[in-house]
Protein backbone atom coordinates (compact mmCIF):
# COMPACT_ATOMS: atom_id res chain seq x y z
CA UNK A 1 -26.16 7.86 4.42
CA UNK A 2 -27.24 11.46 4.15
CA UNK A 3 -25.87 13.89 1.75
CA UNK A 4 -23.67 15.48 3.28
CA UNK A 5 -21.77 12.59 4.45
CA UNK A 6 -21.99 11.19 0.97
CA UNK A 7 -20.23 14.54 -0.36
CA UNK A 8 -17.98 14.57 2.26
CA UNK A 9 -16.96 10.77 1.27
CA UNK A 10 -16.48 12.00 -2.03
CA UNK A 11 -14.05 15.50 -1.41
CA UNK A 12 -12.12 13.26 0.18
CA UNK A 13 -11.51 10.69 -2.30
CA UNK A 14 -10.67 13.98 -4.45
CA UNK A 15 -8.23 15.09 -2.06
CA UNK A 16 -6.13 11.96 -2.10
CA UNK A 17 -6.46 11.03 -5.84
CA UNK A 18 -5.02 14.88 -6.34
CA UNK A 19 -2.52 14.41 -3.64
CA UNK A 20 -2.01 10.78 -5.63
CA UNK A 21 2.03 9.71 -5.85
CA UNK A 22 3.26 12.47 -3.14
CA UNK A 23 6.36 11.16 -1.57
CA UNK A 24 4.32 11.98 2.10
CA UNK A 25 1.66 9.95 1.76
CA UNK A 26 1.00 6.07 2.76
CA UNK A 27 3.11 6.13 5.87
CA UNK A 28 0.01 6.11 8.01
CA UNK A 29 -1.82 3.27 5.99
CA UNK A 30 1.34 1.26 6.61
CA UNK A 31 1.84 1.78 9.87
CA UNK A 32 -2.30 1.05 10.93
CA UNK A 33 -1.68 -2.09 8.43
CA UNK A 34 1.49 -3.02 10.55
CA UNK A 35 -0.24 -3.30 13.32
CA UNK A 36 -3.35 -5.24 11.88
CA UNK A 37 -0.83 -7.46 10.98
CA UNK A 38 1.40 -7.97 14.05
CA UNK A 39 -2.34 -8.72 15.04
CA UNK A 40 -2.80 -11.18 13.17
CA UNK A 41 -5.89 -9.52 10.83
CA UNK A 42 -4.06 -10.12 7.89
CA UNK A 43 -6.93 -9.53 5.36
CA UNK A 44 -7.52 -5.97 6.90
CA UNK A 45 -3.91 -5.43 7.08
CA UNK A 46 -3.87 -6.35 3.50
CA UNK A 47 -6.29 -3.31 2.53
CA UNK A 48 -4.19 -0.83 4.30
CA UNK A 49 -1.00 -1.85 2.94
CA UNK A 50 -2.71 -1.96 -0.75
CA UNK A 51 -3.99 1.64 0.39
CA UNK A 52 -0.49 2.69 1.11
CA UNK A 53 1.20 1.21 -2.32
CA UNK A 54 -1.56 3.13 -4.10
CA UNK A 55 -0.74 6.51 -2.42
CA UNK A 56 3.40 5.80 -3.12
CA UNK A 57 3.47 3.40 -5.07
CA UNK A 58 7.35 4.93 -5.04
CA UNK A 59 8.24 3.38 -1.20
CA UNK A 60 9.62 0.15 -1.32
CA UNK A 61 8.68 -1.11 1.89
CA UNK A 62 5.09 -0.59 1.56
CA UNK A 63 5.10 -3.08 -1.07
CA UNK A 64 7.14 -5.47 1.33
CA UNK A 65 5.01 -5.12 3.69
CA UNK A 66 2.03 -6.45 1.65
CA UNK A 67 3.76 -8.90 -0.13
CA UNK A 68 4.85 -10.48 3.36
CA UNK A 69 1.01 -10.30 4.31
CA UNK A 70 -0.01 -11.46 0.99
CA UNK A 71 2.50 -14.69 1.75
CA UNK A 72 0.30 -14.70 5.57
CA UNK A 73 -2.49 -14.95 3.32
CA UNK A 74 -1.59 -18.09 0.95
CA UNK A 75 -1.54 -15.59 -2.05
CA UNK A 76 2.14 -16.45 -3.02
CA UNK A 77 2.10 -15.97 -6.88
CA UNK A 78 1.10 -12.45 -6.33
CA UNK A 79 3.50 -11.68 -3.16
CA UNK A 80 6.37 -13.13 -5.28
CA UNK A 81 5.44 -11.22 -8.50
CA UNK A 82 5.29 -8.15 -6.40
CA UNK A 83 8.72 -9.03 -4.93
CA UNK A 84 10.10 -9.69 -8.57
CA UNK A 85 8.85 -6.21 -9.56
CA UNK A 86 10.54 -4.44 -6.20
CA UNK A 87 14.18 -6.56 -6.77
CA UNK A 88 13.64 -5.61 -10.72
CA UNK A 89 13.41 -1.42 -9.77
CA UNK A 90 16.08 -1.54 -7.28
CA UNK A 91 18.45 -2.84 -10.10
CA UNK A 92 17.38 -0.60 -12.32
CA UNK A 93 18.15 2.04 -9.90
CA UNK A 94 21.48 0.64 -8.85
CA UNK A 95 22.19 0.34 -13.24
CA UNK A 96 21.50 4.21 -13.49
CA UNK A 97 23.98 4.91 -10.65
């Protein structure tokens, strides 16, 4: 890789940890992994929908999304604790109301 693509890589990994949390981003990452999985690529689908829970980790359905995929996968504990953790922040939510 030459060094300009390397610093390229990189001011774009600073770009989206600064953007980090923004209520925009993900959608994108969820949609591509959406249609990995209606695909069938679940384990590819699986990065993109991890992608998109660590760019709003505030959007419910992105963590859905990969806990449904994560289920595709056999990795049940971890699609039903991140279930558990969604059902646990909507009550919270609905308490606070």
């Amino acid at each position: 890789m030459t060094k300009n693509k390397t610093n390229s890589i990189k001011r774009n990994e600073l770009r989206e940890e600064a953007l980090h949390n923004c209520p925009f981003l993900g959608y994108d990452r969820d949609a591509l992994g959406t249609h990995l999985y209606s695909r069938g690529a679940y384990k590819i689908a699986e990065i993109q929908f991890r992608r998109a829970v660590h760019l709003n980790p505030y959007e419910p359905i992105f963590k859905e999304h990969l806990a449904q995929c994560l289920r595709r996968l056999g990795k049940y504990e971890e699609a039903l604790s991140l279930m558990e953790s969604i059902s646990t922040k909507e009550e919270t939510v609905k308490k606070s109301k």
